[in-house]
Protein backbone atom coordinates (compact mmCIF):
# COMPACT_ATOMS: atom_id res chain seq x y z
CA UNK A 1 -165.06 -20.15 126.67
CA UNK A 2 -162.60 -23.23 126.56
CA UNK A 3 -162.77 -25.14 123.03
CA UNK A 4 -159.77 -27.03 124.15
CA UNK A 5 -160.18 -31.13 123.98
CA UNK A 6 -157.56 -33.49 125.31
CA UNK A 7 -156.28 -35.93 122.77
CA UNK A 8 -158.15 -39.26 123.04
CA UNK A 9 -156.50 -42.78 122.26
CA UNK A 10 -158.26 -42.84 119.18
CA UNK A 11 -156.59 -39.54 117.97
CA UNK A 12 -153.05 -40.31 119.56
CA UNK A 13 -153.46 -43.87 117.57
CA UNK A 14 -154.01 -41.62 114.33
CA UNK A 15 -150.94 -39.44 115.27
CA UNK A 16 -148.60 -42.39 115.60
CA UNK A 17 -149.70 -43.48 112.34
CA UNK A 18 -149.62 -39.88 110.39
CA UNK A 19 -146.25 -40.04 111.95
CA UNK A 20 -145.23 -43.52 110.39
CA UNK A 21 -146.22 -42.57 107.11
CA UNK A 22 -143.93 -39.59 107.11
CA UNK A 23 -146.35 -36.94 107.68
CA UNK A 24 -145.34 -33.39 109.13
CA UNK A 25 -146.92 -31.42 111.35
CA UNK A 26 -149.12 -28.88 109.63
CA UNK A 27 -150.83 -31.63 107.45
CA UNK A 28 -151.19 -34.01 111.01
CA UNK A 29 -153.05 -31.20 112.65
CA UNK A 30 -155.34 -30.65 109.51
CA UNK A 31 -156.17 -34.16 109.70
CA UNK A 32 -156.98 -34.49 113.48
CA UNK A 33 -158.39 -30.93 113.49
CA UNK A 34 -156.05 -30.02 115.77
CA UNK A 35 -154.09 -26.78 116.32
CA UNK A 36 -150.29 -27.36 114.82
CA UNK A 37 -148.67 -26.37 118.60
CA UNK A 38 -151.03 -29.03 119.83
CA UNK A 39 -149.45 -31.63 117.63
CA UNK A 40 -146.05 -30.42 118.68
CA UNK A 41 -146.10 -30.31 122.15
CA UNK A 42 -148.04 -33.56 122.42
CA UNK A 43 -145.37 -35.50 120.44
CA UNK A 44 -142.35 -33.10 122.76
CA UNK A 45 -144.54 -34.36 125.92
CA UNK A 46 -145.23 -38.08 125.38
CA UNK A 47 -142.20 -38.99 123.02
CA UNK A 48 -139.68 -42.18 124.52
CA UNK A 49 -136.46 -41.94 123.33
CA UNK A 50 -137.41 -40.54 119.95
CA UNK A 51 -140.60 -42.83 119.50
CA UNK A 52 -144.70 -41.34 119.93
CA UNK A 53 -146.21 -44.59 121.81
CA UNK A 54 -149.96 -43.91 122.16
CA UNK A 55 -150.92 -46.05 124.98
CA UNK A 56 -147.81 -44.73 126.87
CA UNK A 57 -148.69 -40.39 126.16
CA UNK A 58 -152.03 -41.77 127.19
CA UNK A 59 -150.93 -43.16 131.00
CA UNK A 60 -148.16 -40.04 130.86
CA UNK A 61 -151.34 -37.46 130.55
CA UNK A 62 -153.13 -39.29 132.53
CA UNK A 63 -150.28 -39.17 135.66
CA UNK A 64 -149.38 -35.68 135.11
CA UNK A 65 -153.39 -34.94 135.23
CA UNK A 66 -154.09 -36.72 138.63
CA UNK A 67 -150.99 -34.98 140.08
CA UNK A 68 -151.73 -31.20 138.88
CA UNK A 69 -153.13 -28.91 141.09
């Protein structure tokens, strides 16, 4: 069984702001009940030149999800 969920806008907007308030990983994924990989590969995936932009991971997941398969 699949317990993964994608990160939502709402959550990404909490990331960027855990971020800005100097947060580090392990205590951003206790907060968004999120696994700590998550956390890292979602900032590694959606980061522009060094800055986490939630609307922009949003339209990046949302690309690289119509063009899988």
């Amino acid at each position: 069984m699949n317990h993964y969920t994608h990160f939502t806008l709402k959550k990404r907007e909490m990331l960027k702001h855990f971020i800005d308030i100097g947060k580090n990983q392990t205590e951003i994924s206790i907060l968004l009940g999120k696994n700590k990989s998550s956390i890292s590969r979602e900032i590694k995936r959606n980061s522009q030149n060094g800055e986490y932009i939630p609307d922009v991971a949003l339209d990046r997941y949302k690309n690289r999800h119509l063009n899988c398969g």
